[in-house]
Protein backbone atom coordinates (compact mmCIF):
# COMPACT_ATOMS: atom_id res chain seq x y z
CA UNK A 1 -271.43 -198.25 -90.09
CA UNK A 2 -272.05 -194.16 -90.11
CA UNK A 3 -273.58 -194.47 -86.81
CA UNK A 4 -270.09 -196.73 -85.18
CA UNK A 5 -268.07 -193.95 -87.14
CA UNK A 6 -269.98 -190.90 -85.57
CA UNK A 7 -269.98 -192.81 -82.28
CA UNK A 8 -265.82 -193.23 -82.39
CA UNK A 9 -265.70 -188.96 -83.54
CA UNK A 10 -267.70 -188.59 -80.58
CA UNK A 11 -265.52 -190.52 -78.01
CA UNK A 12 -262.58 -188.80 -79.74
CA UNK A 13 -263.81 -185.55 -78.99
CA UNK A 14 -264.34 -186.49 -75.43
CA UNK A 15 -260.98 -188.06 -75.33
CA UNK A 16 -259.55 -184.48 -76.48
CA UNK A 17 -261.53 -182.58 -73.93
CA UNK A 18 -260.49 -184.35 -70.85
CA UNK A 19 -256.93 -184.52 -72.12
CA UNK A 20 -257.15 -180.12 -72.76
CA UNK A 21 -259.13 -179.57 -69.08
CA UNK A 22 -256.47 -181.62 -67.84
CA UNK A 23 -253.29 -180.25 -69.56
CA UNK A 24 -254.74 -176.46 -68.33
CA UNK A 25 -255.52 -177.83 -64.68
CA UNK A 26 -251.78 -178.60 -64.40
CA UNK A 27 -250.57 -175.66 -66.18
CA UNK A 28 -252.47 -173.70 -63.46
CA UNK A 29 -251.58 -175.87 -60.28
CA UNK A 30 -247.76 -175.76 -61.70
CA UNK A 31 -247.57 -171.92 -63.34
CA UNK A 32 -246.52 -170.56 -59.64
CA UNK A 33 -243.54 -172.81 -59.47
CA UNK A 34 -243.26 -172.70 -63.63
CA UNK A 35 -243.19 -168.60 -63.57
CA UNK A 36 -240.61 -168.37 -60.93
CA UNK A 37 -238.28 -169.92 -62.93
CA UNK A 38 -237.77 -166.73 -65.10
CA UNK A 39 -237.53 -164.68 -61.72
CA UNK A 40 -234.47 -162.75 -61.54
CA UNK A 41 -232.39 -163.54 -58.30
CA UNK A 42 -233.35 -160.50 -56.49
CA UNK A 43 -236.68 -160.63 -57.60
CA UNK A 44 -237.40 -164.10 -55.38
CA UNK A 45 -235.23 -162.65 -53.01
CA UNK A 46 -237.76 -159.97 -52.63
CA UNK A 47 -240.61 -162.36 -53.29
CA UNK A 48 -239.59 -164.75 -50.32
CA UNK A 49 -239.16 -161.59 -48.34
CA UNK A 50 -242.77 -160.66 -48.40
CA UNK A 51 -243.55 -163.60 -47.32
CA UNK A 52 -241.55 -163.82 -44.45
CA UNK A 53 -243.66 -161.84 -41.78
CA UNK A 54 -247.46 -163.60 -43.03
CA UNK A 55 -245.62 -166.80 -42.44
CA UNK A 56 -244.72 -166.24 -38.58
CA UNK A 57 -247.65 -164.66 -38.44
CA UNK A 58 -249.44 -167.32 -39.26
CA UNK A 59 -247.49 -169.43 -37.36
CA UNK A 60 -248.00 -167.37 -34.12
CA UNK A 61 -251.97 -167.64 -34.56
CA UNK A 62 -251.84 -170.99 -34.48
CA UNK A 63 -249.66 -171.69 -31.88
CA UNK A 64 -251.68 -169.01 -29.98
CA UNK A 65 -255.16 -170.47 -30.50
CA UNK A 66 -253.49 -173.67 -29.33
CA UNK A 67 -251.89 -172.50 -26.39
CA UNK A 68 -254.78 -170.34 -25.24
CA UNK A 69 -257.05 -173.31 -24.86
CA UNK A 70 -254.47 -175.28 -23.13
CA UNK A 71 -253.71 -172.55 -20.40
CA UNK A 72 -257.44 -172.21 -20.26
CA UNK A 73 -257.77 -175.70 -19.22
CA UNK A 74 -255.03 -175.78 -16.96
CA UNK A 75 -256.18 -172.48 -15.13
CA UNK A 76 -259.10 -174.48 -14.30
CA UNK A 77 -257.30 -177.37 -13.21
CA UNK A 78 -255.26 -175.57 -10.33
CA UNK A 79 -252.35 -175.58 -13.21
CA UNK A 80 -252.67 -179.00 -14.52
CA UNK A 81 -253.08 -180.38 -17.70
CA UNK A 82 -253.06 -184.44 -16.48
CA UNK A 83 -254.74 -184.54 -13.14
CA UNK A 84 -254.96 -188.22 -13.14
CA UNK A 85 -253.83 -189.55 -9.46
CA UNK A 86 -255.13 -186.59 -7.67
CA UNK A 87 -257.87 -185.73 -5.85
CA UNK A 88 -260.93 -183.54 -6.37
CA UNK A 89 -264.01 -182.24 -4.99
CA UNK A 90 -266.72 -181.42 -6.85
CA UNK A 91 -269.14 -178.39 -6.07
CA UNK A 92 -272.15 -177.28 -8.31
CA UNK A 93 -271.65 -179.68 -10.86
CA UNK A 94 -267.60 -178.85 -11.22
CA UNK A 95 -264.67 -180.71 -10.63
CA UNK A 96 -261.70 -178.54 -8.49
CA UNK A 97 -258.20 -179.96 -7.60
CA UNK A 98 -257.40 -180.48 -4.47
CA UNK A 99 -253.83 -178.89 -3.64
CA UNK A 100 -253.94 -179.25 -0.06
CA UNK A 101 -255.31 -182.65 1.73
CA UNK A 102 -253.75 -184.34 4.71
CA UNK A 103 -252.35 -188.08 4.38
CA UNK A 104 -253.02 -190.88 6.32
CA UNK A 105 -250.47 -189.96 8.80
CA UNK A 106 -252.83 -186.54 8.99
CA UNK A 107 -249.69 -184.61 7.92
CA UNK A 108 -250.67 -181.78 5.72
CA UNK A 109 -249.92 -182.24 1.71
CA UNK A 110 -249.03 -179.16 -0.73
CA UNK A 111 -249.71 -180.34 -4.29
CA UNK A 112 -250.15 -176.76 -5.93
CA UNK A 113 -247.79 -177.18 -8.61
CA UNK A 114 -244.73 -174.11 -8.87
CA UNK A 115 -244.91 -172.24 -11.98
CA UNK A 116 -241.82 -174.16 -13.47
CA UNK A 117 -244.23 -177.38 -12.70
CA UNK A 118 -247.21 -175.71 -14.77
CA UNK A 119 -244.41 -174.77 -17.59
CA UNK A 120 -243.75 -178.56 -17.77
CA UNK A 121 -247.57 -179.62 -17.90
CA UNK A 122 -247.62 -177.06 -20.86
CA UNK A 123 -244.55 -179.91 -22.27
CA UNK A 124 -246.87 -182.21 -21.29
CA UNK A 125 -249.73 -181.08 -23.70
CA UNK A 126 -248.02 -180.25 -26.62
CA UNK A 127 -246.52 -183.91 -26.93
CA UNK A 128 -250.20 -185.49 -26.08
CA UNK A 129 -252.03 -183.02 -28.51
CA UNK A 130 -250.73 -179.69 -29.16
CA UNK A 131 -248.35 -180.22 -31.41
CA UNK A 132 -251.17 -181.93 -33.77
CA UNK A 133 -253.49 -178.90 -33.30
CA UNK A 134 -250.81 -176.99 -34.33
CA UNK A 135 -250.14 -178.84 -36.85
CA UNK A 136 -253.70 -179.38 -37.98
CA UNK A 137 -253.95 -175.58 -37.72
CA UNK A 138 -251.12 -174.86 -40.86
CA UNK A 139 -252.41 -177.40 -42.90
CA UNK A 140 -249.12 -177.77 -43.79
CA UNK A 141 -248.11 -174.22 -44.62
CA UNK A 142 -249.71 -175.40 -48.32
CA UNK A 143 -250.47 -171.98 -49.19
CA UNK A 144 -247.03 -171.04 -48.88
CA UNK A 145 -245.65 -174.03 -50.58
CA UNK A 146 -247.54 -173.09 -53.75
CA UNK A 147 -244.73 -169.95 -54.62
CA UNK A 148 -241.59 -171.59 -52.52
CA UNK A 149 -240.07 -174.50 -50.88
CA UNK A 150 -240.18 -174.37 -47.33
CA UNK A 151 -237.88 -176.91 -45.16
CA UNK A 152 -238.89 -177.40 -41.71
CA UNK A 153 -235.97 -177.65 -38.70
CA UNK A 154 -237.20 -179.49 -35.57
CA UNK A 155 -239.67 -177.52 -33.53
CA UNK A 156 -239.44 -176.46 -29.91
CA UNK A 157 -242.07 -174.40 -27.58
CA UNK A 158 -241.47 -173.34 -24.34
CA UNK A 159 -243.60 -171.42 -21.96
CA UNK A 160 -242.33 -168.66 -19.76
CA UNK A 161 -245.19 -167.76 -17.10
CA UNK A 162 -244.89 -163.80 -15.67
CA UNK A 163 -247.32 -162.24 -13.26
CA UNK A 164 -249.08 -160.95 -15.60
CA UNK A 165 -248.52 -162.78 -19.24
CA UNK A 166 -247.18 -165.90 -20.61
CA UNK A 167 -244.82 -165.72 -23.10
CA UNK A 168 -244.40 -168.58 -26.03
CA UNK A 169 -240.70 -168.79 -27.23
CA UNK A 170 -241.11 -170.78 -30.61
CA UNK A 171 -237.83 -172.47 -31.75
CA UNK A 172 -238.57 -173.16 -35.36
CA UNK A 173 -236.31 -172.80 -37.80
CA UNK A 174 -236.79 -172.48 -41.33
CA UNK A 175 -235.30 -172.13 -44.60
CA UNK A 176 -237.32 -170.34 -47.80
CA UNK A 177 -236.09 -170.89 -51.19
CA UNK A 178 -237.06 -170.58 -54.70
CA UNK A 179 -235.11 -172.05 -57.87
CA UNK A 180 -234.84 -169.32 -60.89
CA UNK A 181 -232.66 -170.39 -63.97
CA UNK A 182 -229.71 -167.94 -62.42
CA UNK A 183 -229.93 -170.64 -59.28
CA UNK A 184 -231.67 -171.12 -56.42
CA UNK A 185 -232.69 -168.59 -53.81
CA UNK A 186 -232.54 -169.06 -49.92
CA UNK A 187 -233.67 -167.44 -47.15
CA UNK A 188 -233.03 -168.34 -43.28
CA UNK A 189 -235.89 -167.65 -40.77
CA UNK A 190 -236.82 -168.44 -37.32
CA UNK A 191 -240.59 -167.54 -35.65
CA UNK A 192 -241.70 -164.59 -33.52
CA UNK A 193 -242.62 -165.19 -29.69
CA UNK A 194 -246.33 -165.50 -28.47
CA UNK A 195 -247.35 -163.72 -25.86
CA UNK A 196 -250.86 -164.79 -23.83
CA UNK A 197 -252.75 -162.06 -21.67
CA UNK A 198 -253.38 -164.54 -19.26
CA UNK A 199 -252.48 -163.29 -15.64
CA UNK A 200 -251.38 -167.17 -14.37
CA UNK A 201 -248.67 -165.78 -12.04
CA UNK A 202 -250.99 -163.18 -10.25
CA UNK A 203 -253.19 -166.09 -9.68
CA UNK A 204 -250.30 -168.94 -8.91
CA UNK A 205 -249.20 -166.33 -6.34
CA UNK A 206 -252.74 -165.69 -4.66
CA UNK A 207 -253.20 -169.69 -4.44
CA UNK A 208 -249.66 -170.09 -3.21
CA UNK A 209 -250.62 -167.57 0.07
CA UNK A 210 -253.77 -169.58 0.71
CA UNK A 211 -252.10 -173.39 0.21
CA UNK A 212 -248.92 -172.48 1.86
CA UNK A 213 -250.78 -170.96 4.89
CA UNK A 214 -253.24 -173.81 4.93
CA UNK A 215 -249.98 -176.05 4.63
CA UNK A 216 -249.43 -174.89 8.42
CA UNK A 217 -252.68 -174.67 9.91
CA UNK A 218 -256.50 -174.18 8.89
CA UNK A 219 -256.12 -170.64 7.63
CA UNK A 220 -260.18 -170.34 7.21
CA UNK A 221 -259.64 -168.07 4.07
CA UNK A 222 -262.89 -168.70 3.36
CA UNK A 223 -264.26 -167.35 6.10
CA UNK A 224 -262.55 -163.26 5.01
CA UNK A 225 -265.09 -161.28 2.67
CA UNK A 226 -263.06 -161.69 -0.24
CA UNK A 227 -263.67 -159.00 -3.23
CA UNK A 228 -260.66 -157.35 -4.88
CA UNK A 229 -256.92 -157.97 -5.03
CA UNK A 230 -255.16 -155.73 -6.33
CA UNK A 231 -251.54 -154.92 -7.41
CA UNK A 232 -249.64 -151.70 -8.17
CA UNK A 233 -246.42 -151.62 -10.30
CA UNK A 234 -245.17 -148.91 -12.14
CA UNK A 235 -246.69 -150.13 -15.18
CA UNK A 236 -250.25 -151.15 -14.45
CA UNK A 237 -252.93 -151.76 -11.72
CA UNK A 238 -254.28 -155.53 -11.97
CA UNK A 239 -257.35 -157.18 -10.20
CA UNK A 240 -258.09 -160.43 -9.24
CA UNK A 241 -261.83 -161.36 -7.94
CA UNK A 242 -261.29 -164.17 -5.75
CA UNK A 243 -264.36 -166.32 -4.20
CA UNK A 244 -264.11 -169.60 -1.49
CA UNK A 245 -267.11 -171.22 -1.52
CA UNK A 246 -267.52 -174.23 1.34
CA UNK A 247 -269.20 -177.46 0.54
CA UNK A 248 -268.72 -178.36 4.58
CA UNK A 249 -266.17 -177.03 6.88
CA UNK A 250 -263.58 -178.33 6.13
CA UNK A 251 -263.75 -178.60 2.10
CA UNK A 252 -263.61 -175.45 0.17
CA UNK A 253 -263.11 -174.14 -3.34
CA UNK A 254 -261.54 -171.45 -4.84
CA UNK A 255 -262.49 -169.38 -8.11
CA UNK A 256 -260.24 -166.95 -8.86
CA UNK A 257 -260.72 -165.10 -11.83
CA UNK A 258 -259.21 -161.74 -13.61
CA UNK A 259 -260.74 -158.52 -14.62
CA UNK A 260 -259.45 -157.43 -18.00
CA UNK A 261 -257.90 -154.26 -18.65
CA UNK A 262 -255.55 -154.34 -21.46
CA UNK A 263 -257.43 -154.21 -25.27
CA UNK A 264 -258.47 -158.06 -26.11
CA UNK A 265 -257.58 -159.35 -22.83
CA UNK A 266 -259.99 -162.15 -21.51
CA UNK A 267 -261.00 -162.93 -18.26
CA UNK A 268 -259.00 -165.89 -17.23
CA UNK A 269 -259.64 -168.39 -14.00
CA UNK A 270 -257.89 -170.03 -11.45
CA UNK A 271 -259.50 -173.03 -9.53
CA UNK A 272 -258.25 -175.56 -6.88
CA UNK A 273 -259.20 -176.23 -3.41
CA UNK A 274 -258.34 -177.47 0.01
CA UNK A 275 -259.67 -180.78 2.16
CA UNK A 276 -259.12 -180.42 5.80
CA UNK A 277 -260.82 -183.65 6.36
């Protein structure tokens, strides 16, 4: 009978324990939101405010690591991001997009996509994957959400492709807010741009003067010594290597690729090629 009553003090005890370690884990998960509520007005004001900039930030990283990839991809791809339906050749092991092939009829075809094209291929991956990278990426802006309430507008991401950048506009709208006992607090936002140091229109315009002369006749680019390309603005000097390299006469590939020379710029390629045959 003493042994049944120390065994039931026992199991009490436990009982007790669990119910304390579990009372002071959701004291701690719900303090942040439990505090605020004796924030003054201006005092979440200010709060939200200091969280503004880490949030875009945030949001710009991972819409940047995204993108990067993507545009990497793509670069190698002749500007796709879906190249099902066309044709390739393949040369040391890689596969390069043809651009320029004649038809049946021997009439010369120009599938180098325009920049406005690539900006849509860039549409084109976000709705097959980006947008869940991006996604994946915030984790659902949880760390944020521990202090404030964050309401999500619908998200839009467009590309904008220069000579020598591309430039992310991210549509996002947001609104912040935190409830104190005065009322609740609210604060509008919308995201920074994103700009890539990846020279895409330099190299779009390089493979534009080779497909569009090869579009006319058999230019035999790859028969020039290729080694530099280079273009002066009044802002900066850029260079392009640029290599052909012929599986036969008639079928060649071309590796374009950039020399850096702005701070954490990467070099960034360019492939497609041309079939004669």
């Amino acid at each position: 009978m003493i042994r049944e009553s120390k065994r039931g003090q026992v199991t009490l005890f436990i009982i007790i324990a669990v119910v304390v370690v579990a009372v002071a884990l959701l004291a701690v998960v719900f303090w942040p939101r439990i505090s605020s509520l004796f924030m003054s007005q201006q005092n979440a004001q200010q709060y939200m405010a200091s969280q503004i900039e880490p949030l875009q930030d945030k949001i710009a990283d991972c819409v940047a690591i995204s993108s990067e990839a993507a545009f990497t991809k793509m670069g190698l791809q002749a500007g796709y991001y879906d190249t099902t339906g066309l044709k390739t050749l393949t040369y040391a092991g890689n596969d390069y997009t043809v651009v320029m092939f004649k038809d049946s009829g021997k009439q010369r075809i120009n599938k180098l996509p325009s920049l406005g094209e690539i900006e849509n291929e860039f549409q084109l991956f976000l709705a097959k994957e980006g947008n869940a990278q991006i996604d994946s990426c915030l984790g659902n802006l949880s760390s944020f959400k521990t202090n404030m309430n964050i309401d999500q507008g619908e998200r839009k991401i467009t590309a904008a492709i220069y000579y020598d950048s591309i430039i992310l506009n991210v549509d996002w709208p947001m609104k912040l807010s935190r409830q104190t006992v005065q009322g609740t607090v609210e604060q509008q936002i919308n995201q920074k741009s994103v700009e890539l140091l990846m020279p895409l229109g330099y190299m779009w315009q390089t493979a534009n003067k080779v497909v569009d002369c090869e579009t006319q006749q058999d230019c035999k680019y790859e028969g020039i010594a290729w080694d530099k390309d280079a273009w002066n603005n009044p802002y900066r000097l850029q260079y392009i290597t640029r290599d052909a390299r012929s599986i036969n006469q008639d079928q060649i590939v071309f590796i374009l690729e950039s020399l850096p020379y702005r701070p954490d710029e990467l070099p960034y390629k360019f492939n497609f090629a041309i079939d004669r045959t």
